[in-house]
C-alpha atoms as a PDB file:
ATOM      1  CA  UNK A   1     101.683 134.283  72.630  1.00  0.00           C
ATOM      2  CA  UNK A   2      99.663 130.972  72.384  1.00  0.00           C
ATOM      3  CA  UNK A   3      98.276 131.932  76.103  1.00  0.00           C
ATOM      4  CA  UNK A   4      97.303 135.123  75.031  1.00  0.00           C
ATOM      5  CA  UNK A   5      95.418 134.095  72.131  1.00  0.00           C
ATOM      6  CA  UNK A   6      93.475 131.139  74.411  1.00  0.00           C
ATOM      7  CA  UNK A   7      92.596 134.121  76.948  1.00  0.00           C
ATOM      8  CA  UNK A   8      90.558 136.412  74.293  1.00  0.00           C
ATOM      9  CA  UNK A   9      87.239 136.606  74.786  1.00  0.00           C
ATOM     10  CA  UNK A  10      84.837 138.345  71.945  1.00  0.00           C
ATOM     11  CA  UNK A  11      83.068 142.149  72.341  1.00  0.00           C
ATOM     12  CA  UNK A  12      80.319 143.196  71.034  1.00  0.00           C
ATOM     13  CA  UNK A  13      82.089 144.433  67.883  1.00  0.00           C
ATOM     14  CA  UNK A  14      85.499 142.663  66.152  1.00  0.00           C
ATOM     15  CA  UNK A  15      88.459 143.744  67.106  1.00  0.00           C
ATOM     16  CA  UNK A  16      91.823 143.015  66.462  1.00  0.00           C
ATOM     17  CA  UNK A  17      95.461 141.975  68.066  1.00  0.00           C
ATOM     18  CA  UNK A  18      98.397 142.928  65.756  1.00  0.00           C
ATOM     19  CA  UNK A  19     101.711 140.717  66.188  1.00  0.00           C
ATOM     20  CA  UNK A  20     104.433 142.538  63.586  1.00  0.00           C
ATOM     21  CA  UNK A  21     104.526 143.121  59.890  1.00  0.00           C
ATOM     22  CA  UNK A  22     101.092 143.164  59.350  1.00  0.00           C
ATOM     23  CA  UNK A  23     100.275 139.520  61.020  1.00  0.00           C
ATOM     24  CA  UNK A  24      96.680 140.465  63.464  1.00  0.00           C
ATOM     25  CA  UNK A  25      94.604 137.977  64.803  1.00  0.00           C
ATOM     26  CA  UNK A  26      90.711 139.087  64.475  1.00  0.00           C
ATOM     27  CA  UNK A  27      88.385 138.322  67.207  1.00  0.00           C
ATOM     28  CA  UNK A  28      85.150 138.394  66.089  1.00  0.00           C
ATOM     29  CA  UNK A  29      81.549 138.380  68.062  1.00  0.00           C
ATOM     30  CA  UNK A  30      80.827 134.779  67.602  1.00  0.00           C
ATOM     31  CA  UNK A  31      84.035 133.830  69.768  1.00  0.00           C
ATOM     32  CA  UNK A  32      85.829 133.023  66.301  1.00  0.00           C
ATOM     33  CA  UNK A  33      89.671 133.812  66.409  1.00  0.00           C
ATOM     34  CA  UNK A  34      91.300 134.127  62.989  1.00  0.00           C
ATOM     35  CA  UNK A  35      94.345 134.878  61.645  1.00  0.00           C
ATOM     36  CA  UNK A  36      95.293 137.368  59.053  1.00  0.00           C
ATOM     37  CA  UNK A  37      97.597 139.214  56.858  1.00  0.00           C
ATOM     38  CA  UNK A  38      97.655 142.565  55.747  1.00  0.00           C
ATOM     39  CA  UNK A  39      99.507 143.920  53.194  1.00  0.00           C
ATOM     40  CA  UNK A  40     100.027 146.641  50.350  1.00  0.00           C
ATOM     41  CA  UNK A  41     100.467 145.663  46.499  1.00  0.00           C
ATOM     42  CA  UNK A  42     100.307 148.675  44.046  1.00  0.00           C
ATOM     43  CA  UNK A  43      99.546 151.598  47.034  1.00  0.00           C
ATOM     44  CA  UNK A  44      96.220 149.321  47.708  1.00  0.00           C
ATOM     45  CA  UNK A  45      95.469 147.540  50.697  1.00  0.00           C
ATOM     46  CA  UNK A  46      94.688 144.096  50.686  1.00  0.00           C
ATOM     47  CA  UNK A  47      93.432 141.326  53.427  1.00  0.00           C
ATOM     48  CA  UNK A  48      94.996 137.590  53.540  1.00  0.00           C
ATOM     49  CA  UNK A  49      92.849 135.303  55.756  1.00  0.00           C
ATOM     50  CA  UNK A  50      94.823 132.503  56.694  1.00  0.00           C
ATOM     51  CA  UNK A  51      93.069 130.433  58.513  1.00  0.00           C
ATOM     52  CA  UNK A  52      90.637 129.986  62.295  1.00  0.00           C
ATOM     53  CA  UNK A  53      92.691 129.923  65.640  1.00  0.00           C
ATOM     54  CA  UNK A  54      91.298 126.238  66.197  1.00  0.00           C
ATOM     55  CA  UNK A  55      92.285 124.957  62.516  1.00  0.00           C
ATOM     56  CA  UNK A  56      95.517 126.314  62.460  1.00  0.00           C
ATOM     57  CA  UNK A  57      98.537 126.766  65.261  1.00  0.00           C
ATOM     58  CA  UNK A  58     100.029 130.338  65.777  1.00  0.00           C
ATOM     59  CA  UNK A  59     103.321 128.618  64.350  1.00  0.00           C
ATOM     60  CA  UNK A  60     101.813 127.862  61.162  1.00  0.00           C
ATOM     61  CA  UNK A  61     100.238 131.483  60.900  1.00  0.00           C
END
């Protein structure tokens, strides 16, 4: 999955690669690859960033 990740390039709009269980990575315009997290607590939806591609290793997402 680390290859894949290194092989994204950005679009004119974000767009996003899910992994399982609610773990995506967002690729956004500016080339920025982040990691996040969704998730549901009381039938809402909610958003955990966890950190850019470059600070943080797919293992520790």
């Amino acid at each position: 999955m680390d290859t894949n990740l290194k092989s994204l390039k950005p679009k004119d709009k974000l767009y996003k690669v899910t992994d399982r269980a609610g773990l995506y990575v967002a690729v956004l315009t500016s080339v920025t690859i982040s990691f996040r997290y969704d998730y549901r607590i009381n039938e809402r939806r909610e958003t955990l960033a966890i950190g850019k591609y470059s600070q943080i290793t797919l293992a520790e997402a």
